[in-house]
N, C-alpha and C. Protein backbone atom coordinates (compact mmCIF):
# COMPACT_ATOMS: atom_id res chain seq x y z
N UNK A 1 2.47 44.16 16.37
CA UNK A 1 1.85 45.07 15.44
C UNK A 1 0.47 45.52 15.94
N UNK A 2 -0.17 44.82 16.51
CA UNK A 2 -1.89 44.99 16.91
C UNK A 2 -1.75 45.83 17.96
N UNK A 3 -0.88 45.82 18.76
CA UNK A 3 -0.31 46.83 20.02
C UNK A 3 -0.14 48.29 19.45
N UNK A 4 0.66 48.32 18.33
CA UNK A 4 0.84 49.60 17.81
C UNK A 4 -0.27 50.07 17.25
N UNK A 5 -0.71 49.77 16.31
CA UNK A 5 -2.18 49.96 15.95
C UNK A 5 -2.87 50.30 16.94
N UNK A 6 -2.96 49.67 18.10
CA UNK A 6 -4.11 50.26 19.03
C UNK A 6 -3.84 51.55 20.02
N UNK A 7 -2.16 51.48 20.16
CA UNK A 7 -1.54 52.56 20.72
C UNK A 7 -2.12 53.75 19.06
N UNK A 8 -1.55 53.51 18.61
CA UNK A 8 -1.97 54.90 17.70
C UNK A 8 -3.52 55.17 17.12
N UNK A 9 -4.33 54.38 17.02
CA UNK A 9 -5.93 54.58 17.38
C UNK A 9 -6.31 55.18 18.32
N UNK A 10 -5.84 54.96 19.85
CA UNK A 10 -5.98 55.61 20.93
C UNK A 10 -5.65 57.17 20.65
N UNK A 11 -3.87 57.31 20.21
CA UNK A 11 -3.29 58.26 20.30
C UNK A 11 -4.75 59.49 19.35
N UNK A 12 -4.84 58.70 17.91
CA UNK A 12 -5.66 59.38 17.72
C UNK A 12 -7.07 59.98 17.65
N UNK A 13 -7.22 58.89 18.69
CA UNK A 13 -8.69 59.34 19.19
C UNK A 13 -8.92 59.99 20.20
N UNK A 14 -7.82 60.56 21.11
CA UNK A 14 -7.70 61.54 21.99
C UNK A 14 -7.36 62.96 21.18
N UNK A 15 -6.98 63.11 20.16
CA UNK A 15 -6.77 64.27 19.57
C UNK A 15 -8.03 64.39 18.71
N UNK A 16 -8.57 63.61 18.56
CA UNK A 16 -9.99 64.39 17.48
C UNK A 16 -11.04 64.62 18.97
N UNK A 17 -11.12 63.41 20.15
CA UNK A 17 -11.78 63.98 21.11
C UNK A 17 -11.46 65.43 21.93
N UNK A 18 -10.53 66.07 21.39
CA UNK A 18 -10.11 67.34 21.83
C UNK A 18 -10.38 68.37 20.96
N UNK A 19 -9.91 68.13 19.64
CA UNK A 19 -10.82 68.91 18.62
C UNK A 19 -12.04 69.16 18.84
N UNK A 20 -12.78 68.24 18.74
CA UNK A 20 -14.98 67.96 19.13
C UNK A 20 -14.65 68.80 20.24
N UNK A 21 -14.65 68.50 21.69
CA UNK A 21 -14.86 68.85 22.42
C UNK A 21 -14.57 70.85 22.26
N UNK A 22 -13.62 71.03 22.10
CA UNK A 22 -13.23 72.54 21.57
C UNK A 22 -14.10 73.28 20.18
N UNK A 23 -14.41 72.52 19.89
CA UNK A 23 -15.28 73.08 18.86
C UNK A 23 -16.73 73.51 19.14
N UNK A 24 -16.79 72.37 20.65
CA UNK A 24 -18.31 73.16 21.30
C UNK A 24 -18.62 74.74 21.48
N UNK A 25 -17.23 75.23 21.94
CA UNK A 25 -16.75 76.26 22.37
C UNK A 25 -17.14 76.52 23.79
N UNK A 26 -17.50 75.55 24.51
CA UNK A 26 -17.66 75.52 25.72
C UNK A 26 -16.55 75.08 26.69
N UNK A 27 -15.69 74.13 26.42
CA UNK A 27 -14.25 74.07 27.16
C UNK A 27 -13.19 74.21 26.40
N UNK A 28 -12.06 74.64 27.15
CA UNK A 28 -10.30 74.63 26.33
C UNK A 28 -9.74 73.47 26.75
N UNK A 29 -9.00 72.87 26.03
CA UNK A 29 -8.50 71.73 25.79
C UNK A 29 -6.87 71.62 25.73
N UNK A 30 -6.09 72.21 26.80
CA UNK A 30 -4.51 72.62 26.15
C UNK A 30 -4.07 71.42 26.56
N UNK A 31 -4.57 70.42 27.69
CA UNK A 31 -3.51 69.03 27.58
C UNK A 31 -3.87 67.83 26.86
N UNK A 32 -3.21 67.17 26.78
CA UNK A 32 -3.00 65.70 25.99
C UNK A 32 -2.13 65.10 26.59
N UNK A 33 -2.34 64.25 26.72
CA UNK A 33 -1.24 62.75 27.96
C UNK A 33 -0.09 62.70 27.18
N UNK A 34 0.23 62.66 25.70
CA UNK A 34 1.04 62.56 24.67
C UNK A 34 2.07 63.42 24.88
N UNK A 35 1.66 64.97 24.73
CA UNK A 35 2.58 66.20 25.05
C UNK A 35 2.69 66.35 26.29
N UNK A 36 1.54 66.40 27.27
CA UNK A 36 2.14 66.87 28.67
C UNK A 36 1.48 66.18 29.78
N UNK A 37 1.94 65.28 29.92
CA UNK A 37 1.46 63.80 30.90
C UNK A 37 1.52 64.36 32.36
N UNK A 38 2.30 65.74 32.74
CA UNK A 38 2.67 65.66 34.42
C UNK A 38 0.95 66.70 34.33
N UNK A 39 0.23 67.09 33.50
CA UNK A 39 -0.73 68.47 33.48
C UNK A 39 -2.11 67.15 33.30
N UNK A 40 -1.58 66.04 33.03
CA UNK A 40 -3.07 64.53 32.83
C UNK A 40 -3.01 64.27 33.97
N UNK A 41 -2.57 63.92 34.66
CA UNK A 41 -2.03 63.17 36.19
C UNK A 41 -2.37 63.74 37.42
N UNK A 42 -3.33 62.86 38.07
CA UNK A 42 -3.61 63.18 39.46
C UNK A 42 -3.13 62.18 40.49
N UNK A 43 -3.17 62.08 41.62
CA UNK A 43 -2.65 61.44 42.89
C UNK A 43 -3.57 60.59 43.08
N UNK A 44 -3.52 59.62 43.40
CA UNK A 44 -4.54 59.08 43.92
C UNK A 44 -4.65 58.47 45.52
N UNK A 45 -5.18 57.92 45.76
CA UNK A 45 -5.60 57.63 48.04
C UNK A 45 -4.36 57.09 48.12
N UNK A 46 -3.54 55.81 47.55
CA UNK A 46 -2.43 55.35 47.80
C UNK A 46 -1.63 55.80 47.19
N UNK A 47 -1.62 57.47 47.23
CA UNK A 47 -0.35 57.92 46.50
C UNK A 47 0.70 57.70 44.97
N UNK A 48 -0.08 56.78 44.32
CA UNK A 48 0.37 56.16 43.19
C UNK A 48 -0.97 57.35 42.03
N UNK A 49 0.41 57.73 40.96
CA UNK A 49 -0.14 58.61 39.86
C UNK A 49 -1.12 58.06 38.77
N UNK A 50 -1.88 58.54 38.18
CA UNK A 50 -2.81 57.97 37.40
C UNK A 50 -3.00 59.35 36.03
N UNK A 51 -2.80 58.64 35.04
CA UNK A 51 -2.98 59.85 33.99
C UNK A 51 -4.33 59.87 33.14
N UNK A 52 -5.15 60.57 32.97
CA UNK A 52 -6.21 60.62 31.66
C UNK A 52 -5.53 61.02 30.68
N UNK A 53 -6.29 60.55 29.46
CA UNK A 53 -5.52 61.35 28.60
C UNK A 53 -6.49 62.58 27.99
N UNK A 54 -7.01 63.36 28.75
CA UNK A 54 -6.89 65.06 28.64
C UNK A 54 -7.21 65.35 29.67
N UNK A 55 -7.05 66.55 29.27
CA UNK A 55 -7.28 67.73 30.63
C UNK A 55 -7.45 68.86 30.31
N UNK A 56 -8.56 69.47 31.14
CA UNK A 56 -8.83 71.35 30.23
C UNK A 56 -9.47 71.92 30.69
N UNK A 57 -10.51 72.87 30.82
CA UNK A 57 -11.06 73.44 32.02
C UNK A 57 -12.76 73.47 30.98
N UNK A 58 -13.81 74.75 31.56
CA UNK A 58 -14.90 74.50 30.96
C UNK A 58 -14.66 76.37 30.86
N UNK A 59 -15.06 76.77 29.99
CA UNK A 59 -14.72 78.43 29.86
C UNK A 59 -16.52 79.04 30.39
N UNK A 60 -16.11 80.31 30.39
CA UNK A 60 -17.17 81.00 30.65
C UNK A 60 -17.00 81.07 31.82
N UNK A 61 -18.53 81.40 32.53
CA UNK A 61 -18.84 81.19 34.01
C UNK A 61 -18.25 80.09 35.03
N UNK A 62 -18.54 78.83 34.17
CA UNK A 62 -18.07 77.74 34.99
C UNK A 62 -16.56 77.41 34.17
N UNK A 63 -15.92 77.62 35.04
CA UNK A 63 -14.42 77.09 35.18
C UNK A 63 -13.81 76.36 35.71
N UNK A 64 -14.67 74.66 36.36
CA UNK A 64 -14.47 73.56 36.95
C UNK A 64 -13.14 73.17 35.36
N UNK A 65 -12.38 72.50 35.93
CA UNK A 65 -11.52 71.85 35.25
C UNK A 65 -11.70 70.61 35.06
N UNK A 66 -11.34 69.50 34.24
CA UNK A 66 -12.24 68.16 33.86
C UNK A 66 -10.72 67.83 33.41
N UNK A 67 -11.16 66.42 33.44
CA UNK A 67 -10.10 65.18 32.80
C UNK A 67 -10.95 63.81 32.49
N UNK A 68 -10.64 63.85 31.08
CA UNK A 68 -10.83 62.88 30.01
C UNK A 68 -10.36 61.65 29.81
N UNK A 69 -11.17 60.56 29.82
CA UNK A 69 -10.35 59.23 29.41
C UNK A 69 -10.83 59.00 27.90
N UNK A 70 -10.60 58.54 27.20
CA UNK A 70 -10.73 58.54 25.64
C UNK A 70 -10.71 56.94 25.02
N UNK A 71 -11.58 56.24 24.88
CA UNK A 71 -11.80 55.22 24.73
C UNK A 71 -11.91 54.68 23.14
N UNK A 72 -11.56 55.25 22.01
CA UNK A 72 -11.64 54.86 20.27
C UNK A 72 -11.90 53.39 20.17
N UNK A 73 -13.06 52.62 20.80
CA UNK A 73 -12.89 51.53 20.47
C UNK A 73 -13.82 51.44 19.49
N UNK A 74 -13.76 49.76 19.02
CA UNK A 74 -14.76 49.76 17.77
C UNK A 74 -15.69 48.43 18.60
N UNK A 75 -15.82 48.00 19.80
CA UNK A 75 -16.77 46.92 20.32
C UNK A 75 -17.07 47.55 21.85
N UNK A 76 -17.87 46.67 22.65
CA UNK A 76 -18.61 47.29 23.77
C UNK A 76 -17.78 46.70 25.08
N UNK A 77 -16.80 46.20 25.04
CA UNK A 77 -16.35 44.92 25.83
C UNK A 77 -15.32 46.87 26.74
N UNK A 78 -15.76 47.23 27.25
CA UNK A 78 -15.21 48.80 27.77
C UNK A 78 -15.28 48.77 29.67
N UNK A 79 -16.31 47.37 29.86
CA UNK A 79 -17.25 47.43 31.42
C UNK A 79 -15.69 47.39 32.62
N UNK A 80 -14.77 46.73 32.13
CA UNK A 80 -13.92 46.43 33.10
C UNK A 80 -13.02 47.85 33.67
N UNK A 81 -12.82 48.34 31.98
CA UNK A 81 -11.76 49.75 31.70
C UNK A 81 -12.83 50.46 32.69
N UNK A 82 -13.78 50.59 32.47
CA UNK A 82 -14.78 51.96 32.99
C UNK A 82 -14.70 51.65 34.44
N UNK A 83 -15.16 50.45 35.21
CA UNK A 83 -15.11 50.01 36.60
C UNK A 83 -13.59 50.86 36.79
N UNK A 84 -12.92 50.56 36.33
CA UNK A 84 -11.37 50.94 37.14
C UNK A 84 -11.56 52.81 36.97
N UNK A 85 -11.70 53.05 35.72
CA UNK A 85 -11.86 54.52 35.52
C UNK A 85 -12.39 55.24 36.41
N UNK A 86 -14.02 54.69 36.86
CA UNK A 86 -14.85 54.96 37.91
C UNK A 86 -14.09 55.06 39.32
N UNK A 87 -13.30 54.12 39.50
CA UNK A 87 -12.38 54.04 40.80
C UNK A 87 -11.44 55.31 40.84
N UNK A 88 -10.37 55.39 39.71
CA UNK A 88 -9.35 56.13 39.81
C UNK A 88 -9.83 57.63 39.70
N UNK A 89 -11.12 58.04 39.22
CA UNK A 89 -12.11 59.27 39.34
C UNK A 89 -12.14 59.21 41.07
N UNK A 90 -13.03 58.35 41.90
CA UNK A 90 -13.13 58.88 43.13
C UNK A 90 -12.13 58.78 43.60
N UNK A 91 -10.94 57.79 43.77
CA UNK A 91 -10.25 57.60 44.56
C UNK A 91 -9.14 59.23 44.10
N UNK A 92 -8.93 59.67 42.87
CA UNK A 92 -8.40 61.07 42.96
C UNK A 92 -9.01 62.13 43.71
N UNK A 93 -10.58 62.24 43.65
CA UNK A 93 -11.31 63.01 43.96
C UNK A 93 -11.50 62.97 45.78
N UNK A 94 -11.19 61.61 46.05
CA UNK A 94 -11.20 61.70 47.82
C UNK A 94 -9.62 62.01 48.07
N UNK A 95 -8.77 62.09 47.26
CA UNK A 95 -7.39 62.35 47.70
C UNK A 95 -7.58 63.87 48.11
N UNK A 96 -8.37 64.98 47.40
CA UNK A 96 -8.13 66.15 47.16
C UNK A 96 -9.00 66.54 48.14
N UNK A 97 -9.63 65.69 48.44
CA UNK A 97 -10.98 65.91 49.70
C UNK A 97 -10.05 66.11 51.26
N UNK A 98 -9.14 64.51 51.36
CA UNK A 98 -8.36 64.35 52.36
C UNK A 98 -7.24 65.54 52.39
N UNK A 99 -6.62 65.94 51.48
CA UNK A 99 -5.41 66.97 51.34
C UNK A 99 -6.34 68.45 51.68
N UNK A 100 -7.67 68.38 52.10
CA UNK A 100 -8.15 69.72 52.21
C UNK A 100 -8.71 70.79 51.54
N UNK A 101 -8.83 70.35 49.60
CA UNK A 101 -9.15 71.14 48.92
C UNK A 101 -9.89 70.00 47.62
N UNK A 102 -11.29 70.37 47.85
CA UNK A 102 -11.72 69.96 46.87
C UNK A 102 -12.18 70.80 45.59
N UNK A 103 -11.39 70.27 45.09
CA UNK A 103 -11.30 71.23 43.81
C UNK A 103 -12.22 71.04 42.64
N UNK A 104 -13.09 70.38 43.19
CA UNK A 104 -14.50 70.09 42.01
C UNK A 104 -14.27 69.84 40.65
N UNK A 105 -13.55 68.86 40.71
CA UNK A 105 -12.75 68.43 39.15
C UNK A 105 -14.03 67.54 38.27
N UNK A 106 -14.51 67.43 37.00
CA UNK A 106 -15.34 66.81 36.60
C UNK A 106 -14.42 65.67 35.75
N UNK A 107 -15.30 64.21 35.26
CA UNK A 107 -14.18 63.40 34.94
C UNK A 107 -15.60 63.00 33.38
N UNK A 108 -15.03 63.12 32.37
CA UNK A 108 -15.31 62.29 31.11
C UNK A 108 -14.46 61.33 30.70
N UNK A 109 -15.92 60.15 30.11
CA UNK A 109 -15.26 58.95 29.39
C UNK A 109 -16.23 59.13 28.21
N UNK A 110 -15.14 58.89 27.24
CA UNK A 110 -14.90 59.42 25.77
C UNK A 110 -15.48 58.20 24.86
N UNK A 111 -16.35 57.77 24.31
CA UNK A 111 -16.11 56.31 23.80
C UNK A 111 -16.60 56.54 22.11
N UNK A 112 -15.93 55.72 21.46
CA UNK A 112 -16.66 55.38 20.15
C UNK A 112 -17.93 54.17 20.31
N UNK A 113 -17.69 53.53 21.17
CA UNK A 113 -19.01 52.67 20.89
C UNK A 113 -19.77 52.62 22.59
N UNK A 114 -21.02 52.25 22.34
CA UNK A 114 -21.64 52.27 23.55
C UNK A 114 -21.95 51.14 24.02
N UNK A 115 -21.28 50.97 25.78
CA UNK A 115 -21.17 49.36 26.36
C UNK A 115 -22.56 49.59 27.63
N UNK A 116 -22.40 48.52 27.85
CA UNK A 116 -23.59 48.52 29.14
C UNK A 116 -24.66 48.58 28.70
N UNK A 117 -25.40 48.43 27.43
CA UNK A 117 -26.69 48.83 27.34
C UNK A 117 -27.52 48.79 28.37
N UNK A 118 -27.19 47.33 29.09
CA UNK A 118 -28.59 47.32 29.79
C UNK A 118 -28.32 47.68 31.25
N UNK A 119 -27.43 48.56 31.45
CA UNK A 119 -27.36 49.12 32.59
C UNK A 119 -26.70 51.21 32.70
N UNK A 120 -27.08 51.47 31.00
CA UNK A 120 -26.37 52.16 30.40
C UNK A 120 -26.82 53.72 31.24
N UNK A 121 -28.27 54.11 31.40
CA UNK A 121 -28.75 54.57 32.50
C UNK A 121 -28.02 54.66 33.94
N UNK A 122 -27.53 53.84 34.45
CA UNK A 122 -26.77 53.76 35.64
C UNK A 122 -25.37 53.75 36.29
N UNK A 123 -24.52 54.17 34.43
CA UNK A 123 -23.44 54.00 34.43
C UNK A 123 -22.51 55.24 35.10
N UNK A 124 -23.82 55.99 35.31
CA UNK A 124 -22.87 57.82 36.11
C UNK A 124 -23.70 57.61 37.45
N UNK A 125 -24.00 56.84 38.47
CA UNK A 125 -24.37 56.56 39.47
C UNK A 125 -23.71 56.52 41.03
N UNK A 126 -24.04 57.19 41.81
CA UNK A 126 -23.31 56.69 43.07
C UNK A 126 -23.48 54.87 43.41
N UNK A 127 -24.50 54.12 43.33
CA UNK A 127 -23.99 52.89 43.07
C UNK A 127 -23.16 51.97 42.34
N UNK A 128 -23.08 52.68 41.20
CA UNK A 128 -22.03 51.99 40.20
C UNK A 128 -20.37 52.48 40.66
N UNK A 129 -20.65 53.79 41.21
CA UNK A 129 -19.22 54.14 41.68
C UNK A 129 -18.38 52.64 42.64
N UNK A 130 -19.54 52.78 43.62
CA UNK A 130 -19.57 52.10 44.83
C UNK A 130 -18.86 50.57 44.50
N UNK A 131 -19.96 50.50 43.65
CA UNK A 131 -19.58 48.64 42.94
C UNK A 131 -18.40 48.86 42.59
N UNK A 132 -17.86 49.61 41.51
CA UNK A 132 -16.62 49.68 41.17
C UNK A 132 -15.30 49.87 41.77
N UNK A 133 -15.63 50.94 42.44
CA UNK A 133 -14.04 51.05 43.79
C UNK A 133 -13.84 49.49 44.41
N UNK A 134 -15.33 48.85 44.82
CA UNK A 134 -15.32 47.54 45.64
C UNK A 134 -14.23 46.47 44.94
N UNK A 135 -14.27 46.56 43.63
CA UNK A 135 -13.23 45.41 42.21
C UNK A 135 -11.75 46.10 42.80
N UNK A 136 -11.68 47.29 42.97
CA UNK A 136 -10.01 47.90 42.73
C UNK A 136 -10.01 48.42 44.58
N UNK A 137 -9.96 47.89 45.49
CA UNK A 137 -9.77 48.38 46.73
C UNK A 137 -8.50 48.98 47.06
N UNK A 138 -7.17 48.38 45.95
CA UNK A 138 -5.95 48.59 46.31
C UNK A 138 -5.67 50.54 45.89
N UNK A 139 -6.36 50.58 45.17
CA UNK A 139 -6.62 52.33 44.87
C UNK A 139 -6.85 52.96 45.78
N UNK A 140 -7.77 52.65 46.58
CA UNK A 140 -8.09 53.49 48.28
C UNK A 140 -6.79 53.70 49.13
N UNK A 141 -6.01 52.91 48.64
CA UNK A 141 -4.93 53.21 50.04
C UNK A 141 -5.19 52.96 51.21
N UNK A 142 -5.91 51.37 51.58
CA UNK A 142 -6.51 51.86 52.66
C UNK A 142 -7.68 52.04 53.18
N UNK A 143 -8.15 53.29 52.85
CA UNK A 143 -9.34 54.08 52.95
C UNK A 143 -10.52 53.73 52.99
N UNK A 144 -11.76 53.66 53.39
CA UNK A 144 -13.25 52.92 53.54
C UNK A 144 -13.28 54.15 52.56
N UNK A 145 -14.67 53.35 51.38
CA UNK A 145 -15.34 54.09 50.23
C UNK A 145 -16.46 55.08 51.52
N UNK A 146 -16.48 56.00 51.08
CA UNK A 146 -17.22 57.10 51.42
C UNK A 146 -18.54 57.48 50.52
N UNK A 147 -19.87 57.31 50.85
CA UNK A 147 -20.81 57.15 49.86
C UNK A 147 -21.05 58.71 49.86
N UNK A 148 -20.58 59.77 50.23
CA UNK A 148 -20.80 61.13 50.39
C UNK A 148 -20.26 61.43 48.71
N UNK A 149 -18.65 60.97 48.76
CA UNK A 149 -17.70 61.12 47.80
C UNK A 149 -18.49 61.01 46.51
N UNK A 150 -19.18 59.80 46.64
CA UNK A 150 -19.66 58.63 45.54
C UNK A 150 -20.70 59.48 44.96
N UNK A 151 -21.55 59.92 45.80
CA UNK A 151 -22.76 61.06 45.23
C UNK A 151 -22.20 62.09 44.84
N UNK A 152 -21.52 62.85 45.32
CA UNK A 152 -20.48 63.51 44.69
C UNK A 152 -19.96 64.02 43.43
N UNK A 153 -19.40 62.53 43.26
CA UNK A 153 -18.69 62.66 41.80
C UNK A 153 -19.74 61.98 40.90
N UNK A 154 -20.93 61.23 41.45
CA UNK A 154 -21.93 61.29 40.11
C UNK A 154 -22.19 62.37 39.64
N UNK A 155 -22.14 63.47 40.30
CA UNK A 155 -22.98 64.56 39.59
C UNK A 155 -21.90 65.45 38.85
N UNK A 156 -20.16 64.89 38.85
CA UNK A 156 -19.38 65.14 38.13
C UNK A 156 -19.01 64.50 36.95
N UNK A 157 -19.36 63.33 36.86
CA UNK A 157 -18.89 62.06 35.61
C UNK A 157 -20.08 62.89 34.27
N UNK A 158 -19.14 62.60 33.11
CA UNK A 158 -19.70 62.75 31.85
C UNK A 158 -19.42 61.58 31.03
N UNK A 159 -20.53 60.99 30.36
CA UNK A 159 -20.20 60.14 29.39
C UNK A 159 -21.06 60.42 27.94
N UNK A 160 -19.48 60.49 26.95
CA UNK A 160 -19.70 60.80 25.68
C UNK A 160 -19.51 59.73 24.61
N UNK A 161 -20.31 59.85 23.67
CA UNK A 161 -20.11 58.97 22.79
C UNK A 161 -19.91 59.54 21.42
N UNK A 162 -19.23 59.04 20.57
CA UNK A 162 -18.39 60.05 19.73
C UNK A 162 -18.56 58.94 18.30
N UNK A 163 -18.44 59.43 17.38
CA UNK A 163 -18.09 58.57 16.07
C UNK A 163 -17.38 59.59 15.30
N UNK A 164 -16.48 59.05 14.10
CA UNK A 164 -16.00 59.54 13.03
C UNK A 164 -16.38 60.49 12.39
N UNK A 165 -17.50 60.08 12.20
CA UNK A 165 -18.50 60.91 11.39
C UNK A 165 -18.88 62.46 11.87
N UNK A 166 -18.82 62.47 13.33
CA UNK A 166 -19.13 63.84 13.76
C UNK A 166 -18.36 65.00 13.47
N UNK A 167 -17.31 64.61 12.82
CA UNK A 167 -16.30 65.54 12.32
C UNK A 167 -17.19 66.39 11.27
N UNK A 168 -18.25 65.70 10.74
CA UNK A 168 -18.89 66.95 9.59
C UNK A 168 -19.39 67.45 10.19
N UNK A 169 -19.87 67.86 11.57
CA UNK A 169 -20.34 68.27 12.57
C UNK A 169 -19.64 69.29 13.14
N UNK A 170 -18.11 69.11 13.26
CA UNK A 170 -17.64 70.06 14.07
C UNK A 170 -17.32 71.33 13.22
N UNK A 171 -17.35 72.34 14.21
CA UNK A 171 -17.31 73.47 13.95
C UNK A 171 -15.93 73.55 13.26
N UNK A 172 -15.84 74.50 12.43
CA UNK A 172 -14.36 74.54 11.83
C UNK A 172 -13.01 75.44 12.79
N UNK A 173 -12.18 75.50 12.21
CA UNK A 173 -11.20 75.67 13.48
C UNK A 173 -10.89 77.43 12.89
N UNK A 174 -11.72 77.78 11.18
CA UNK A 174 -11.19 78.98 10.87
C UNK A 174 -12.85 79.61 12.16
N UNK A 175 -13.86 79.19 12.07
CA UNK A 175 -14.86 79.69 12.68
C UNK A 175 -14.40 79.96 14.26
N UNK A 176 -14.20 78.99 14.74
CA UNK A 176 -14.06 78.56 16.11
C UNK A 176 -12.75 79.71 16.65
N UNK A 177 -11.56 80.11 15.79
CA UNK A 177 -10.79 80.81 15.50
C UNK A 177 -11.39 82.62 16.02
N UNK A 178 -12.96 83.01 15.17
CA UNK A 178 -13.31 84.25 15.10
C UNK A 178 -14.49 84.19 16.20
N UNK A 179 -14.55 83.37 16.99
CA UNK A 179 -15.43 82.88 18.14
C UNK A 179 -14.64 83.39 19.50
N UNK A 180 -13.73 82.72 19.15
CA UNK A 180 -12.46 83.36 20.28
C UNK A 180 -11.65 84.61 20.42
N UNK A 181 -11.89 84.84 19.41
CA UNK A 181 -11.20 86.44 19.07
C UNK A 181 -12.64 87.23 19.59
N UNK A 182 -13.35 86.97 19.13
CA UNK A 182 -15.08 87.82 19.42
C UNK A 182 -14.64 87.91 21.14
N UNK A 183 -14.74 86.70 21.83
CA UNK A 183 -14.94 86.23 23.55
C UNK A 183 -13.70 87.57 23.65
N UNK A 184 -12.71 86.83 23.15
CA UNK A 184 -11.30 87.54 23.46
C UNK A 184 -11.09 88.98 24.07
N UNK A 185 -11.78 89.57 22.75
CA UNK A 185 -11.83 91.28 22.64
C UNK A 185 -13.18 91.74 23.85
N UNK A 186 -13.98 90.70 24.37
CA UNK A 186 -15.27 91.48 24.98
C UNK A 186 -14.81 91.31 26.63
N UNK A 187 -14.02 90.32 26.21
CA UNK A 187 -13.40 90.29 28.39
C UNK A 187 -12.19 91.42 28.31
C-alpha cells in the first residue's frame, strides 16, 4: 500500500509540476513519463535508457529543451536520489557530446522539500557533479568524467522548490489560455 501511495504522490506531483511550470508562461510542457515515456528518455554513456519524468522546451527566444525530475517529497533525505540524478544529467549530456551533437539540453529537479541545507549553495556545481558521477561510475560506460562536461551542465541544472500552496499562485489556465492565443496571433 505505501508503494502505491508514493507511486501516485509522485504521479501527482509531476502533473501539478507541469501545470506551475506552464503557467510561468515561459516553457511548454507536452511530456509526462506517464503518457509518453519514449519523449522522457535519454541514452546514456553505457547505452542504457534513463527517463525524467518531464520534458518540454523553454518558448520564446530561447528554445533549449529541458527535462525534469519531480521529487513530491514531504522530508529532506533526497541527497542520494539527486547524486544519481546529477550523474544520469551528465552522463546523458556527454552521450550527446560523444554522438556529435550537443544539443544544450537543461535538466530540473523539482522538489517539495529542501535537502542539503548545508551544502544547498553548491548543489548546481561542477564539483558536486564530479562527486556524484564518482558514487555511479557504472553510468559512464566506461568513460573518464570530463570536468569540461561538468562546468557545462552546471550552468544547465535548475533546482526548484515547489509546495502545495503555490497553486494560489498559479496563473489560471482560462488566463494562461488568452496569453497564448495573444503569442499565437503575433508570430
Amino acid at each position: 500500500m505505501a508503494g502505491e501511495q508514493q507511486q501516485e504522490q509522485g504521479r501527482n506531483g509531476a502533473y501539478f509540476a507541469r501545470e506551475w511550470l506552464e503557467s510561468t508562461t515561459r516553457v511548454h510542457v507536452p511530456w509526462v513519463v506517464y503518457d509518453m515515456p519514449k519523449m522522457t528518455t535519454l541514452t546514456l554513456l553505457n547505452g542504457k535508457q534513463e527517463s525524467w519524468d518531464l520534458a518540454g522546451y523553454f518558448t520564446g527566444e530561447r528554445s533549449n529543451q529541458f527535462y525534469a525530475e519531480v521529487k513530491a517529497y514531504t522530508s529532506d533525505d533526497q541527497g542520494p536520489k539527486y547524486r544519481e540524478y546529477l550523474t544520469d544529467c551528465y552522463s546523458a549530456t556527454a552521450r550527446m557530446i560523444k554522438d556529435g551533437i550537443d544539443k544544450e539540453y537543461e535538466f530540473m529537479w523539482i522538489t517539495w522539500h529542501p535537502f542539503g541545507m548545508k551544502t544547498w549553495t553548491k548543489l548546481c556545481e561542477a564539483a558536486t557533479i564530479q562527486q556524484a558521477v564518482a558514487e555511479f561510475p557504472d553510468k559512464l560506460g566506461g568513460e573518464e568524467y570530463d570536468p569540461e562536461i561538468g562546468k557545462m551542465l552546471a550552468e544547465r541544472l535548475w533546482l526548484i522548490v515547489l509546495s502545495d500552496r503555490q497553486e494560489e499562485l498559479m496563473m489560471s489556465r482560462e488566463y494562461l489560455g488568452h496569453i497564448r492565443s495573444y503569442v499565437t496571433k503575433g508570430a
